[in-house]
C-alpha atoms as a PDB file:
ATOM      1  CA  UNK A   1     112.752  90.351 112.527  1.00  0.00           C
ATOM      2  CA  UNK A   2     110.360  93.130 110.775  1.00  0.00           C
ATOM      3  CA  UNK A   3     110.489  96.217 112.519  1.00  0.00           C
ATOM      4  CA  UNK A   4     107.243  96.506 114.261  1.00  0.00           C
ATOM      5  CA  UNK A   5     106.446 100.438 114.735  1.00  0.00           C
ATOM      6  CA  UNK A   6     106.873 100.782 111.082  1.00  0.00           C
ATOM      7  CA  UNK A   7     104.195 100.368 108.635  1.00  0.00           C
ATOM      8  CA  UNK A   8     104.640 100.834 104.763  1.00  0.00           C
ATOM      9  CA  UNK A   9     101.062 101.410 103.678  1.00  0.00           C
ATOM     10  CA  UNK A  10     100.498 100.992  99.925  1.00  0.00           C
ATOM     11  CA  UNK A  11      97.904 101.751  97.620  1.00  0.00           C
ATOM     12  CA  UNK A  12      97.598  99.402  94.724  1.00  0.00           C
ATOM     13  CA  UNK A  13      96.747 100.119  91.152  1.00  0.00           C
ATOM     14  CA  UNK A  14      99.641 101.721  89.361  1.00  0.00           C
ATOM     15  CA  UNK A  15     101.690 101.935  92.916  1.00  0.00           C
ATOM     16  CA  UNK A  16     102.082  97.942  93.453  1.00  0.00           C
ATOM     17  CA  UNK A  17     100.487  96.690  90.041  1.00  0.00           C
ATOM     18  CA  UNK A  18      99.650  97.939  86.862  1.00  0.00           C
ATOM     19  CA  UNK A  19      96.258  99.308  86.828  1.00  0.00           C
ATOM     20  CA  UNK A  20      93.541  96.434  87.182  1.00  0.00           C
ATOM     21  CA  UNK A  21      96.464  93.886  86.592  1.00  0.00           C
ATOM     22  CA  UNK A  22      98.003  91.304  88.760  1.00  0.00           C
ATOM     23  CA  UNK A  23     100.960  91.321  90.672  1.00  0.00           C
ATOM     24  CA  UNK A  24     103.939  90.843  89.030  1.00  0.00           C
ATOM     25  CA  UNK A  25     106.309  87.808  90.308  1.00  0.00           C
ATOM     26  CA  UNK A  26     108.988  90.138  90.952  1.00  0.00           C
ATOM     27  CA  UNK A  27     107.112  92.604  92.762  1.00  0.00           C
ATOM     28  CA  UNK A  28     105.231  89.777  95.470  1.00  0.00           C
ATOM     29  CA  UNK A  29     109.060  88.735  95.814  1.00  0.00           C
ATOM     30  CA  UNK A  30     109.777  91.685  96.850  1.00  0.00           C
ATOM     31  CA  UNK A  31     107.414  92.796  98.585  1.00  0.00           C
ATOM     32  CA  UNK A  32     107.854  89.524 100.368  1.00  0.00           C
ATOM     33  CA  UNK A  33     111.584  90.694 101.751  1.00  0.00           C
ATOM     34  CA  UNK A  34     110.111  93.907 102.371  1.00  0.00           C
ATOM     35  CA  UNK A  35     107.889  92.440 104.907  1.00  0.00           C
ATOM     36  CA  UNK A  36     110.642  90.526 106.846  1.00  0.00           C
ATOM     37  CA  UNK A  37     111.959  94.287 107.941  1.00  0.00           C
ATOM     38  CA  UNK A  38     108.774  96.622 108.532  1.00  0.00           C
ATOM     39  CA  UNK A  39     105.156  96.161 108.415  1.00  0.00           C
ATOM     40  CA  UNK A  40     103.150  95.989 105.296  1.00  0.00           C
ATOM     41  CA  UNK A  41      99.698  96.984 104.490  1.00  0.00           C
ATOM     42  CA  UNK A  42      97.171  98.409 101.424  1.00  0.00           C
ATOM     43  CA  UNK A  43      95.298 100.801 100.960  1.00  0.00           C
ATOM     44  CA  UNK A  44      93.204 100.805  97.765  1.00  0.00           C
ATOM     45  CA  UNK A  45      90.205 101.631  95.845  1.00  0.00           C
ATOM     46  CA  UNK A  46      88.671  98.977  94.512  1.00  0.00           C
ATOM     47  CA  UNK A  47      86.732  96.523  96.730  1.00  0.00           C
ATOM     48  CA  UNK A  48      88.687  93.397  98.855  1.00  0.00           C
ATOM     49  CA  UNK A  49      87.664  90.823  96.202  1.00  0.00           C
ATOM     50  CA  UNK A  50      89.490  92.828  93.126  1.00  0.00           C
ATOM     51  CA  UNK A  51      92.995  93.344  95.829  1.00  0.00           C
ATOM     52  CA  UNK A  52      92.905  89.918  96.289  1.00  0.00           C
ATOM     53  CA  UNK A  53      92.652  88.824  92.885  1.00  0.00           C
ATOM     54  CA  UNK A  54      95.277  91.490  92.127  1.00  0.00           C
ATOM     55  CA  UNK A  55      97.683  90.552  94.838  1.00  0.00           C
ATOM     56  CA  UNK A  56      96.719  86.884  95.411  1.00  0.00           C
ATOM     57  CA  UNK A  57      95.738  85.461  98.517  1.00  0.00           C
ATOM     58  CA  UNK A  58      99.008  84.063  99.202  1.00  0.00           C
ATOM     59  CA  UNK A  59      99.445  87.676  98.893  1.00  0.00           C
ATOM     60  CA  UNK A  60      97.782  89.332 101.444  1.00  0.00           C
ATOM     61  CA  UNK A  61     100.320  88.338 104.251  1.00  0.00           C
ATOM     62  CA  UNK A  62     100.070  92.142 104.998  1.00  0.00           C
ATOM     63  CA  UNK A  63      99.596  93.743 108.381  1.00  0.00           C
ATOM     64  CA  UNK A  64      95.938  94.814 107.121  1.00  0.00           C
ATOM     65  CA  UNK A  65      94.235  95.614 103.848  1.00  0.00           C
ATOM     66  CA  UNK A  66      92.061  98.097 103.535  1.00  0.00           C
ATOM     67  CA  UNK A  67      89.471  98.229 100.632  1.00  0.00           C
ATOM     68  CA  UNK A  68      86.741 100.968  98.975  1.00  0.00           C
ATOM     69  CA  UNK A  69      89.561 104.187  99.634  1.00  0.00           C
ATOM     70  CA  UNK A  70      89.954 103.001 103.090  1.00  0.00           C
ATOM     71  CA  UNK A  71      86.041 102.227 104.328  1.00  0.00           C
ATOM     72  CA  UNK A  72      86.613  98.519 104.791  1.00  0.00           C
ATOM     73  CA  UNK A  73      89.324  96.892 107.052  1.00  0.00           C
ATOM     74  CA  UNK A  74      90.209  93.191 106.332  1.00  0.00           C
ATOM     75  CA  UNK A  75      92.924  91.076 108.095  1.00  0.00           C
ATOM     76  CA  UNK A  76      93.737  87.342 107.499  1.00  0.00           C
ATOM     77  CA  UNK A  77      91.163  87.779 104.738  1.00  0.00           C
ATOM     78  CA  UNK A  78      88.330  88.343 107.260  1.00  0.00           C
ATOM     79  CA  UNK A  79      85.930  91.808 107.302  1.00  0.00           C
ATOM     80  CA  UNK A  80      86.306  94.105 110.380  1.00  0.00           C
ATOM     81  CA  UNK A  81      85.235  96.458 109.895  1.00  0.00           C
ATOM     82  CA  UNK A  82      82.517  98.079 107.187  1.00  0.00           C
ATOM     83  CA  UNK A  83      81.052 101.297 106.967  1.00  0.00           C
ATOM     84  CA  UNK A  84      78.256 102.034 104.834  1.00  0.00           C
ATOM     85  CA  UNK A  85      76.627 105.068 103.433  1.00  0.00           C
ATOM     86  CA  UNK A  86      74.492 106.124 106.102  1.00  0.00           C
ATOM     87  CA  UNK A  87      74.169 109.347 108.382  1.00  0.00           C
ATOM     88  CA  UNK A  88      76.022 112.383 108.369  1.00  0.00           C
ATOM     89  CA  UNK A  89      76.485 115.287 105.865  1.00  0.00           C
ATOM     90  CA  UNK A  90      76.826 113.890 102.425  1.00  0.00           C
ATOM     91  CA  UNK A  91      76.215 110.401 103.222  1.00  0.00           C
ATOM     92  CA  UNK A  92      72.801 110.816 102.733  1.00  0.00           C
ATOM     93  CA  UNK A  93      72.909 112.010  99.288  1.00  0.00           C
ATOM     94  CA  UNK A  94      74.583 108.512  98.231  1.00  0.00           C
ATOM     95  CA  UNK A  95      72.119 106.180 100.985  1.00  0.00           C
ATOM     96  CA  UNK A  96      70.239 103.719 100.083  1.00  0.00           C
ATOM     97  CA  UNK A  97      66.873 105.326 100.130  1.00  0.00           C
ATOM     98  CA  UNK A  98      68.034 108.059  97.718  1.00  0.00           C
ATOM     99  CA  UNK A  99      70.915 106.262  95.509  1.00  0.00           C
ATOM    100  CA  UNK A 100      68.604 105.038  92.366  1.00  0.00           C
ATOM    101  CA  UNK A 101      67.367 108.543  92.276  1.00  0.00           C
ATOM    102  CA  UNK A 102      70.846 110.178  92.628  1.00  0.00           C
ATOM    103  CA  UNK A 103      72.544 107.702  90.232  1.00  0.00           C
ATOM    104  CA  UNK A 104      69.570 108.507  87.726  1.00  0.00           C
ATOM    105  CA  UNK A 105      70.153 112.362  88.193  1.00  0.00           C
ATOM    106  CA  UNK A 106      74.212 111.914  87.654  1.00  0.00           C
ATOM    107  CA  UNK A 107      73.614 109.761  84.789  1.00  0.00           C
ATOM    108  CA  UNK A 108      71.122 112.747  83.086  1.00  0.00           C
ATOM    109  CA  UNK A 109      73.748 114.786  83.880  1.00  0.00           C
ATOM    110  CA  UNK A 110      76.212 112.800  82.210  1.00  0.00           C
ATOM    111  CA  UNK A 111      74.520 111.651  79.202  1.00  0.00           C
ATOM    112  CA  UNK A 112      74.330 115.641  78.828  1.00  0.00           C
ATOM    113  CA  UNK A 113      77.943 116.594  79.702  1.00  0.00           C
ATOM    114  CA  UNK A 114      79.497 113.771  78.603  1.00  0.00           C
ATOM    115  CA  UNK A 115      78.107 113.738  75.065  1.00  0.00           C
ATOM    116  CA  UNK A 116      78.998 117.508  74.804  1.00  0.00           C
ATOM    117  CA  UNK A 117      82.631 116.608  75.206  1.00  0.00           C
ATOM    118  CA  UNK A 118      82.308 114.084  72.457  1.00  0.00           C
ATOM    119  CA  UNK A 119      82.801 110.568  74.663  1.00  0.00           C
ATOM    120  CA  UNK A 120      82.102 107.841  72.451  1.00  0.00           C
ATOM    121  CA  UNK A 121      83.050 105.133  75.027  1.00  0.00           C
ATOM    122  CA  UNK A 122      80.157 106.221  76.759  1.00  0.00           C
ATOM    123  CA  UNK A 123      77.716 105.414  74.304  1.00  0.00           C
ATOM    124  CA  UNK A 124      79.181 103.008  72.720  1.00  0.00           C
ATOM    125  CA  UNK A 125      80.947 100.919  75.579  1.00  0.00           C
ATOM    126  CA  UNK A 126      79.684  97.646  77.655  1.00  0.00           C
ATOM    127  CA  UNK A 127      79.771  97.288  81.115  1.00  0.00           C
ATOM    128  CA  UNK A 128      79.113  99.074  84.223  1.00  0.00           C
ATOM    129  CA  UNK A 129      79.465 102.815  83.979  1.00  0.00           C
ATOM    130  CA  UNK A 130      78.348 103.645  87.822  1.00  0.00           C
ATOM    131  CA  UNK A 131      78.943 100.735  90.676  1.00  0.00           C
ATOM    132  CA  UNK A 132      77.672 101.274  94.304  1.00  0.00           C
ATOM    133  CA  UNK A 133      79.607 100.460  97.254  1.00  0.00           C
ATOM    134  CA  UNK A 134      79.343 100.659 100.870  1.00  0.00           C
ATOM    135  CA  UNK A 135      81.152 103.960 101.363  1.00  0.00           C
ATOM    136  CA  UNK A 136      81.283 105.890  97.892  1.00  0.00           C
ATOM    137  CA  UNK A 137      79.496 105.748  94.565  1.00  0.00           C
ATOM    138  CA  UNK A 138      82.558 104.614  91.568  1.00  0.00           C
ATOM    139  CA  UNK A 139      81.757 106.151  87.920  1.00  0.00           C
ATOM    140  CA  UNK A 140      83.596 105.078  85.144  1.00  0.00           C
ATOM    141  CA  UNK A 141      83.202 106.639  81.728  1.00  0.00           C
ATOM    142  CA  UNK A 142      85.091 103.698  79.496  1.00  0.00           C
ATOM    143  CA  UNK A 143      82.545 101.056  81.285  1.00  0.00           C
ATOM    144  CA  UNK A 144      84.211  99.454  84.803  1.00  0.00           C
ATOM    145  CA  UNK A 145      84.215  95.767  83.247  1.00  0.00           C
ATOM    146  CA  UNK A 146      85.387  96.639  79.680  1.00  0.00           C
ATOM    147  CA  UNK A 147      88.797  94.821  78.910  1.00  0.00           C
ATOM    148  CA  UNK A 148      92.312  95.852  79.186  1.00  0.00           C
ATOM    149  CA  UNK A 149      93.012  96.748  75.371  1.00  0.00           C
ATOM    150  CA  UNK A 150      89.377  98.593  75.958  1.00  0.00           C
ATOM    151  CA  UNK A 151      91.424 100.470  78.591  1.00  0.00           C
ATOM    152  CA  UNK A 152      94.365 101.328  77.104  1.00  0.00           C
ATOM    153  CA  UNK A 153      92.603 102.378  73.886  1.00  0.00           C
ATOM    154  CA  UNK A 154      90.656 105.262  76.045  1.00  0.00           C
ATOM    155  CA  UNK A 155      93.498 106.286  78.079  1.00  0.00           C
ATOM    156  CA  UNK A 156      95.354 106.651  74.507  1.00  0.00           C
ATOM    157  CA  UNK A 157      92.401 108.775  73.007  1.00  0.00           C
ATOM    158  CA  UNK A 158      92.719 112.513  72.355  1.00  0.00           C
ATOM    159  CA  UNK A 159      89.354 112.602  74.967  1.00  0.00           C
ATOM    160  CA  UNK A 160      91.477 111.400  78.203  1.00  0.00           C
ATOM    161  CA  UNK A 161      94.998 112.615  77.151  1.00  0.00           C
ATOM    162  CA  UNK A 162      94.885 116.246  75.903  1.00  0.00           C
ATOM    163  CA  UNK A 163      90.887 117.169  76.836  1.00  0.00           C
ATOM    164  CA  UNK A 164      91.476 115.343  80.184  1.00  0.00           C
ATOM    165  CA  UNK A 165      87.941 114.431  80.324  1.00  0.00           C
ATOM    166  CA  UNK A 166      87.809 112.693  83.970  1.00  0.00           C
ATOM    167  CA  UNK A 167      89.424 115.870  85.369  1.00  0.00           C
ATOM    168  CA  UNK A 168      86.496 118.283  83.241  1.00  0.00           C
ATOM    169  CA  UNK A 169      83.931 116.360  84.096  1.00  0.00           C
ATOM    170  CA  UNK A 170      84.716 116.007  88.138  1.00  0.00           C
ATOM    171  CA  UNK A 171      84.996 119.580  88.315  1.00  0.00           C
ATOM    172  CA  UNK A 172      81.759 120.282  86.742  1.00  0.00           C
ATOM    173  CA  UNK A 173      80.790 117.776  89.297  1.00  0.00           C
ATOM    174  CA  UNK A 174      81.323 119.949  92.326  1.00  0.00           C
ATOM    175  CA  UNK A 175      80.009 123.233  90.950  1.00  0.00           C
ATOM    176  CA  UNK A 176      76.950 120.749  90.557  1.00  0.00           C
ATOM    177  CA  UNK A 177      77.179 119.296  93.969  1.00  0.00           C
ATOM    178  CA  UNK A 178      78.453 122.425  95.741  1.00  0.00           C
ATOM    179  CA  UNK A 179      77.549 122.308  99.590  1.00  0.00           C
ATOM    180  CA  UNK A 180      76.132 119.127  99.404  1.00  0.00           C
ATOM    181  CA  UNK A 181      79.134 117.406 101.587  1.00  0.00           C
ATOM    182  CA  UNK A 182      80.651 115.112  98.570  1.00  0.00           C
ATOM    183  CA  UNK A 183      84.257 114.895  97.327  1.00  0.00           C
ATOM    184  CA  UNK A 184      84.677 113.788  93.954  1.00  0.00           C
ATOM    185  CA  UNK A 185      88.104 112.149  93.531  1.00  0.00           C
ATOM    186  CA  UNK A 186      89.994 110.379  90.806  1.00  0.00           C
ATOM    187  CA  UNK A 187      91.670 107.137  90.994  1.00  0.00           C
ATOM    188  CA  UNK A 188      92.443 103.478  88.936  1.00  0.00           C
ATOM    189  CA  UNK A 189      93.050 103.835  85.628  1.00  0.00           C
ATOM    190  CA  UNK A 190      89.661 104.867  83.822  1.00  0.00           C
ATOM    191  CA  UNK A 191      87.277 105.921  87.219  1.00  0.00           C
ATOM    192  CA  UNK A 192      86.589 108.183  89.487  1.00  0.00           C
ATOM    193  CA  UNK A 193      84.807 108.306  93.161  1.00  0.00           C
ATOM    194  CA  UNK A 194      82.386 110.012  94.589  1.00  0.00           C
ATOM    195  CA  UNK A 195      81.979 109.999  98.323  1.00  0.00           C
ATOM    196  CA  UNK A 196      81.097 111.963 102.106  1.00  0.00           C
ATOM    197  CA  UNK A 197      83.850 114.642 102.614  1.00  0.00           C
ATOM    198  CA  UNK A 198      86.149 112.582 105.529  1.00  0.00           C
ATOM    199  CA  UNK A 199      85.720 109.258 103.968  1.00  0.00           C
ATOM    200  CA  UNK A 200      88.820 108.856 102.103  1.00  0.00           C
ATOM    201  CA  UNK A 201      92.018 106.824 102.623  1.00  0.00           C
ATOM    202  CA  UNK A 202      92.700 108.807 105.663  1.00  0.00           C
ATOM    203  CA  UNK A 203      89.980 106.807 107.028  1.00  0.00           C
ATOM    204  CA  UNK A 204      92.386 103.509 107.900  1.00  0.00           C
ATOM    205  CA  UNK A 205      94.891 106.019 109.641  1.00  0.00           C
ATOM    206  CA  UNK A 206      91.856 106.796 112.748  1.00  0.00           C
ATOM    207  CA  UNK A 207      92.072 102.880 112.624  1.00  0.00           C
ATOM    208  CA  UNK A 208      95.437 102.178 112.745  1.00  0.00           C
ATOM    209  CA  UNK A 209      96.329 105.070 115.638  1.00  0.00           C
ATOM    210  CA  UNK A 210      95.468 102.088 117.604  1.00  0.00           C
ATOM    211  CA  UNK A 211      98.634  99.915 116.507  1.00  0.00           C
ATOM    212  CA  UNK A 212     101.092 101.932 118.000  1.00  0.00           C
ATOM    213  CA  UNK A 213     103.309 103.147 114.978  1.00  0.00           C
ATOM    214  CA  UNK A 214     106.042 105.431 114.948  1.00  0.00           C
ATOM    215  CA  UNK A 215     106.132 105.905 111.436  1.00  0.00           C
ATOM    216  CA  UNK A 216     103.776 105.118 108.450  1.00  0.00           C
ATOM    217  CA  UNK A 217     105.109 105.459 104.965  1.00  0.00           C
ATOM    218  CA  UNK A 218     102.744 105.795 102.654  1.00  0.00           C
ATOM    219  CA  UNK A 219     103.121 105.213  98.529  1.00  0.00           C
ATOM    220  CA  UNK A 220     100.621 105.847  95.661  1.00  0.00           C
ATOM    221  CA  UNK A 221     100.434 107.504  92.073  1.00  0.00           C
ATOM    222  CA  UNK A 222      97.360 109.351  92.784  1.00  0.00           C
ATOM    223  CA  UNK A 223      98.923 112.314  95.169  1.00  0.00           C
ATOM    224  CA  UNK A 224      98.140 115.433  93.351  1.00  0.00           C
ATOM    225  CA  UNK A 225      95.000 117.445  94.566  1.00  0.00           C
ATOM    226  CA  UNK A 226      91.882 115.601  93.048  1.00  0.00           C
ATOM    227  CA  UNK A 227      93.112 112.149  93.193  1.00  0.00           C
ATOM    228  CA  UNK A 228      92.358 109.454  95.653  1.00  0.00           C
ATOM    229  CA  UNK A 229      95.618 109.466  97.047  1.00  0.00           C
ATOM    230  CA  UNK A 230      95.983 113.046  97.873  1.00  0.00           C
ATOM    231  CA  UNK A 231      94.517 113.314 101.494  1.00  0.00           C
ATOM    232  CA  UNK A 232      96.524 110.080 103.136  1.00  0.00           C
ATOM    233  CA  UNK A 233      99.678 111.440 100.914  1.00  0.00           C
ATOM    234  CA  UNK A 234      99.732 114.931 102.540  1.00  0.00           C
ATOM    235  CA  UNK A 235      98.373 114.039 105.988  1.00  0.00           C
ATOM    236  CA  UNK A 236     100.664 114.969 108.865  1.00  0.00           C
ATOM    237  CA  UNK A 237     100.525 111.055 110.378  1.00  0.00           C
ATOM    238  CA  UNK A 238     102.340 109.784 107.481  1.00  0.00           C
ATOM    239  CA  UNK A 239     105.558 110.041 105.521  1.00  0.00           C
ATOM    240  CA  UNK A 240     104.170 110.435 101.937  1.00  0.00           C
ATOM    241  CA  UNK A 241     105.759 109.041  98.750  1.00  0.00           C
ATOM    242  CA  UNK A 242     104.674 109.943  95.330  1.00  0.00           C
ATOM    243  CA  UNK A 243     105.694 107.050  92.637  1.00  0.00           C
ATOM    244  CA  UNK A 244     105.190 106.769  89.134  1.00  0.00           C
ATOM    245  CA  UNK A 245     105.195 103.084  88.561  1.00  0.00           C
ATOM    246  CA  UNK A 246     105.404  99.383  90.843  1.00  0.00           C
ATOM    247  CA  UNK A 247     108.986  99.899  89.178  1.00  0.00           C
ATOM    248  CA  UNK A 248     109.561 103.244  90.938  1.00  0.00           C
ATOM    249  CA  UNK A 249     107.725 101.945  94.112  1.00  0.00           C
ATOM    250  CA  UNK A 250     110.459  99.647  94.623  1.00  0.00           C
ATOM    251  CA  UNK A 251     113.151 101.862  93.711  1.00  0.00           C
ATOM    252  CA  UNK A 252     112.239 103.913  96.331  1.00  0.00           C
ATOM    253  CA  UNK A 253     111.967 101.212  99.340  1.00  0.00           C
ATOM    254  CA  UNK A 254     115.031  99.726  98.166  1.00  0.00           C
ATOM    255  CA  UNK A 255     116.754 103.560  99.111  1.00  0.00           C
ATOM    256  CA  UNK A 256     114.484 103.815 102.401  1.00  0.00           C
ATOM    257  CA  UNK A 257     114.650 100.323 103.774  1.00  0.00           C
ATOM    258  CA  UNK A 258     117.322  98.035 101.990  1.00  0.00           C
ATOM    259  CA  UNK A 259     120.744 100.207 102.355  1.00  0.00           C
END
């Protein structure tokens, strides 16, 4: 009998899979025992339909899943809850009525910035470089649908690895944004997020007060200041774990739940 109180909240790319990859068959096993002794949910940043092709539907036997950094709630595969960019400081910077003229004055910007740091993928890459989504706007400078090899070829490049472009260019971000209510974040493997300050995964915590729990692990790769796992990682209503790899994500629940 799982242990009910406790939740294990996860984030996904690079925590339970490699980045944009599915699930390996010996992680689903074991995440399969895991969920015979606590609760298990996600947390991630892409949107429901990527988790699910990540984790598999068979998959998503988890307590809840939520999608977009924690702005979407879906259980038994069904939407609960959505919240879109409307209202409130920030939001309206990214809502609908002002997002094509936003996304053409970030992508100015970045044609500028970007080619002054000497970003070929950029230029030369396929695929969608800025994607819209209910809560937060996701830009990715090696194109979001390029392929895996694509990928790994960028994150190898003397750009992401020793000029750590992402970081450079997120930072010259908020001097541009300054005041205007947004948090820039990065996450995945090539992207980054831009969203209302207060709408990141600590979002799913306000919903899951509700449920009662004791205690709510939560494990992700993305815990240092800046990335998309910082906020839920460090706030005081959970138990943060900072892994390097699915590998080391199951190292550590074997210590914490399986001795």
């Amino acid at each position: 009998m799982a242990d009910s109180v406790t939740l294990c909240l996860f984030d996904v790319d690079g925590t339970l899979t490699t980045p944009r990859q599915k699930v390996t068959t010996e992680m689903a096993d074991f995440l399969h025992n895991l969920r015979k002794r606590v609760k298990v949910g996600v947390v991630g940043g892409s949107d429901f339909d990527k988790i699910k092709e990540q984790l598999g539907e068979d998959g998503l036997e988890f307590m809840g899943v939520f999608a977009e950094g924690g702005d979407t709630e879906y259980k038994d595969c069904e939407s609960l809850l959505r919240k879109p960019i409307f209202g409130g400081a920030g939001a309206e910077i990214l809502s609908v009525n002002r997002l094509e003229e936003r996304a053409k004055l970030i992508q100015q910007f970045w044609s500028i910035f970007g080619g002054g740091l000497r970003a070929p993928c950029i230029t030369r890459g396929t695929g969608t470089f800025l994607q819209f989504r209910d809560g937060r706007l996701r830009i990715a400078p090696g194109a979001r649908s390029c392929s895996q090899k694509r990928r790994t070829d960028y994150l190898c490049t003397q750009l992401m690895q020793k000029e750590h472009f992402r970081e450079t260019f997120v930072a010259e971000l908020q001097k541009q944004f300054v005041g205007k209510g947004l948090t820039f974040s990065i996450g995945g493997q090539i992207s980054f997020d831009v969203f209302p300050i207060g709408w990141d995964k600590t979002y799913c915590l306000d919903i899951l007060e509700k449920d009662g729990f004791s205690k709510i692990y939560f494990f992700g790769d993305k815990t240092v200041q800046g990335g998309n796992d910082y906020e839920i990682y460090t706030d005081a209503r959970t138990i943060g774990y900072s892994v390097t790899s699915p590998s080391d994500t199951m190292r550590l629940c074997k210590e914490l739940f399986f001795q």
